[in-house]
Protein backbone atom coordinates (compact mmCIF):
# COMPACT_ATOMS: atom_id res chain seq x y z
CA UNK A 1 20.48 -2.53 3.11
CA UNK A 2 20.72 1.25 3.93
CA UNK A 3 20.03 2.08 7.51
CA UNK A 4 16.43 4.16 6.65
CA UNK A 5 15.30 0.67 5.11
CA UNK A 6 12.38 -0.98 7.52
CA UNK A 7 14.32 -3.95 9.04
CA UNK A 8 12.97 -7.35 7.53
CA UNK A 9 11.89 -10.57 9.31
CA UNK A 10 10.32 -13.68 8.10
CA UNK A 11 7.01 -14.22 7.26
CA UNK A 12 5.06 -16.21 9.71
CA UNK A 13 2.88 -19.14 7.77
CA UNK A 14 2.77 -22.81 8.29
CA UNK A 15 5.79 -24.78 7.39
CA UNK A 16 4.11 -26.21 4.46
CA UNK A 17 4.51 -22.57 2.70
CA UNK A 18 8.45 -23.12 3.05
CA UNK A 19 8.88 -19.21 3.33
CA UNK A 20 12.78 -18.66 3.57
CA UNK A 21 13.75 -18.34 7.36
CA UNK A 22 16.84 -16.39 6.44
CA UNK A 23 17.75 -12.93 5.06
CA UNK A 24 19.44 -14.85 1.70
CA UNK A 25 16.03 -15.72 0.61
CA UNK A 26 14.33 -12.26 1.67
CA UNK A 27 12.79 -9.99 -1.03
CA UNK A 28 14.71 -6.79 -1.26
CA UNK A 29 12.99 -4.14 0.07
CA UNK A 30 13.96 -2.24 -3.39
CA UNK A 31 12.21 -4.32 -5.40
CA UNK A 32 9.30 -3.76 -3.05
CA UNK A 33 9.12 0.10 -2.96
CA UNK A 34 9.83 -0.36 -6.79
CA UNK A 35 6.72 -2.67 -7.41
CA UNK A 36 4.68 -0.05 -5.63
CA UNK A 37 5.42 2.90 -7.29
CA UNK A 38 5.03 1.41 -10.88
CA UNK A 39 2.26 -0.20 -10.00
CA UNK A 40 -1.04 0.76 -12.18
CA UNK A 41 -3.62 -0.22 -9.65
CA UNK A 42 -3.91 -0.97 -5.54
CA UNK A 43 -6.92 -3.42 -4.38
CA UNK A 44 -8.25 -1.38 -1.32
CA UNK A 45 -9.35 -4.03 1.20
CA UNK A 46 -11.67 -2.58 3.55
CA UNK A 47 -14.52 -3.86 6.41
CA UNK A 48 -18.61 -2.87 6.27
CA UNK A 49 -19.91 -1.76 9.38
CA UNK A 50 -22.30 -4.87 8.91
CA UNK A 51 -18.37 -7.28 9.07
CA UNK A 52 -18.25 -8.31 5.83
CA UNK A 53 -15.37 -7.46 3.78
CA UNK A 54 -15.54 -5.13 0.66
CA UNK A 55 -12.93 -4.79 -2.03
CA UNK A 56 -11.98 -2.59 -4.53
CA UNK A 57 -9.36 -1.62 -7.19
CA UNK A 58 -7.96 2.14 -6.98
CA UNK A 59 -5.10 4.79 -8.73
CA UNK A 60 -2.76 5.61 -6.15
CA UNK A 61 0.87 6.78 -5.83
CA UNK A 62 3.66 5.43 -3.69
CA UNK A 63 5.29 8.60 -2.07
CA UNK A 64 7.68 8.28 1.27
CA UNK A 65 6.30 5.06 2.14
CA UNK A 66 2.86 5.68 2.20
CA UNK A 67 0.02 5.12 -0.72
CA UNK A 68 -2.11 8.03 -1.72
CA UNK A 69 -4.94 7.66 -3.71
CA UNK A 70 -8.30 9.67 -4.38
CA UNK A 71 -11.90 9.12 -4.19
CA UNK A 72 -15.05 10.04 -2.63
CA UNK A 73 -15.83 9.74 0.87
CA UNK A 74 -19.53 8.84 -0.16
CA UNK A 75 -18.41 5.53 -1.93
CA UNK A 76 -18.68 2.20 -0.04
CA UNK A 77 -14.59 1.92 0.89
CA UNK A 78 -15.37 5.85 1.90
CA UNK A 79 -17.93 5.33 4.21
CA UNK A 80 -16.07 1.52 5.12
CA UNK A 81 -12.85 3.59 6.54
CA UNK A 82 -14.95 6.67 8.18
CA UNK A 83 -16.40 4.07 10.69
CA UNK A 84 -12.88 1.93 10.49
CA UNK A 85 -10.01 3.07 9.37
CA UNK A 86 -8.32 -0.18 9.03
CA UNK A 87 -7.59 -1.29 5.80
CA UNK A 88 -5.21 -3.66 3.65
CA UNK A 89 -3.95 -3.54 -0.07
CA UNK A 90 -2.36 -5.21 -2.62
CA UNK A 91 -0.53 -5.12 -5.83
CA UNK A 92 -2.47 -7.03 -8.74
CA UNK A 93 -0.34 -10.06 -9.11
CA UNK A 94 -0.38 -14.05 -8.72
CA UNK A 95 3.45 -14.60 -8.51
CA UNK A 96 4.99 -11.00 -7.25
CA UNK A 97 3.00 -10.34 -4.38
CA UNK A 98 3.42 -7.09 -2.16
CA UNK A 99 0.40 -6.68 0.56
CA UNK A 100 -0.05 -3.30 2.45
CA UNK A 101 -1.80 -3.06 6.00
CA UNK A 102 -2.11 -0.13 8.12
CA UNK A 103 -4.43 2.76 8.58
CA UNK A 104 -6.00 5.15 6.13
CA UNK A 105 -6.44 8.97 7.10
CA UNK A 106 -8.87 10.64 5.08
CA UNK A 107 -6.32 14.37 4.83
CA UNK A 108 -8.36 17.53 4.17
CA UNK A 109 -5.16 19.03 2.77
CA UNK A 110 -1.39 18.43 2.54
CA UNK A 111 1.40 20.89 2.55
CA UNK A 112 2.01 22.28 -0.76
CA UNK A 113 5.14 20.14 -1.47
CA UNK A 114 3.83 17.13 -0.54
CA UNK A 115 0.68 17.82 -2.89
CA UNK A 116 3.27 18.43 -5.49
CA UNK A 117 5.03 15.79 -5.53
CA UNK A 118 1.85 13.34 -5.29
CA UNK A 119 0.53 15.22 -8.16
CA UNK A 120 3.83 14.96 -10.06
CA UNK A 121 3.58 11.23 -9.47
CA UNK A 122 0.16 10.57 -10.39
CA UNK A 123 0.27 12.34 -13.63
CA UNK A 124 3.53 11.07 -14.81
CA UNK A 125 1.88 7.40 -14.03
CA UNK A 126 -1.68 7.79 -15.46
CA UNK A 127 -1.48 11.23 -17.21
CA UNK A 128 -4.95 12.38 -16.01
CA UNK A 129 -7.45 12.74 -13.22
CA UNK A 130 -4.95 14.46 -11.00
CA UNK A 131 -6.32 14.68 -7.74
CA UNK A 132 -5.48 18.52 -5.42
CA UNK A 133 -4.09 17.01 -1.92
CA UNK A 134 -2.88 20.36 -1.53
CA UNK A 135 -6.45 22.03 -1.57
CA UNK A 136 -9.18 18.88 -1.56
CA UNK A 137 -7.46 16.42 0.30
CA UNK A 138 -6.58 13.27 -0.66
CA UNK A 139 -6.81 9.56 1.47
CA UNK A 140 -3.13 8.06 2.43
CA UNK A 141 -2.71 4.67 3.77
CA UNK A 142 0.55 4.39 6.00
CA UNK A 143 1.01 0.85 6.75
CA UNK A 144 2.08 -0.66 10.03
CA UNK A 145 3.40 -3.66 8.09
CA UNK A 146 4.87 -4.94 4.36
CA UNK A 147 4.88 -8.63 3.48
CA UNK A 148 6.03 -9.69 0.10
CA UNK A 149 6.75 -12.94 -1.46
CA UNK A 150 7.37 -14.55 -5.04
CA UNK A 151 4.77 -17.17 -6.33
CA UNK A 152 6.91 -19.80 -6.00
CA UNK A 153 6.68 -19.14 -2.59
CA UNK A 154 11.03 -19.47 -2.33
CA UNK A 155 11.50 -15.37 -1.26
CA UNK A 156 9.62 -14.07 0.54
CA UNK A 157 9.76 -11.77 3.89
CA UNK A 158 7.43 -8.69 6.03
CA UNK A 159 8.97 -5.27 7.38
CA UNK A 160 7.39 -3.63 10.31
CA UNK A 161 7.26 -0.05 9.00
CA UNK A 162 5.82 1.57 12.56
């Protein structure tokens, strides 16, 4: 583990789960930031003003450890994170499972280098539908926390990222 790696700790879940309580059986945090940058789609977990829950699959990039992804401010998650900004995600997967949860800013612009490289990632991923950060803005979710674990439920671990 390099030292700008978020320091891992076990995940907390009853004892039935048998999560590994030691770093031997922790999921690298590699494999992690690997799993979200190829990934193809992030399910956007996000809270109604009315409580209930509302979730939905988006494009996003992975770039320095936050997720970036584009949409309209008028659509349900939109309006879900004006009023609470609060959100969760996760990578589609049963058996390799990586689970976001922070904050999303809604970011009227970013610098220019920033927008480039979140462009550059986005189209070599999905090769269209680039969003502008730069100029339009784009929504980026930094998360407070990381958990991962395998299906089989023998790696598994969570970083605190802030």
């Amino acid at each position: 583990m390099t030292t700008d790696e978020p320091r891992a700790r076990p995940l907390r879940a009853p004892s039935v789960y048998k999560f590994p309580s030691g770093t031997d059986g922790f999921v690298p945090w590699s494999h992690v930031e690997k799993r979200l940058f190829e990934a193809t789609n992030y399910w956007l977990a996000t809270v109604r003003p009315d409580g209930q829950p509302h979730v939905t699959p988006l494009w996003g990039v992975w770039v320095e450890r936050a997720l970036y992804f584009d949409g309209l401010p008028t659509t349900r998650w939109g309006r879900n994170l004006a009023a609470n900004p609060r959100a969760t995600a996760h990578l589609e997967s049963a058996d390799d499972v990586v689970i976001l949860t922070g904050e999303v800013e809604d970011l009227e612009q970013t610098s220019a280098e920033l927008g480039e490289r979140i462009t550059l990632a986005w189209s070599a991923k999905y090769g269209r539908l680039e969003p502008e950060p730069a100029t339009q803005g784009i929504f980026r979710l930094r998360p407070r926390t990381v958990r991962a674990f395998t299906g089989s439920l023998d790696r598994g671990c969570a970083w605190q990222l802030v």
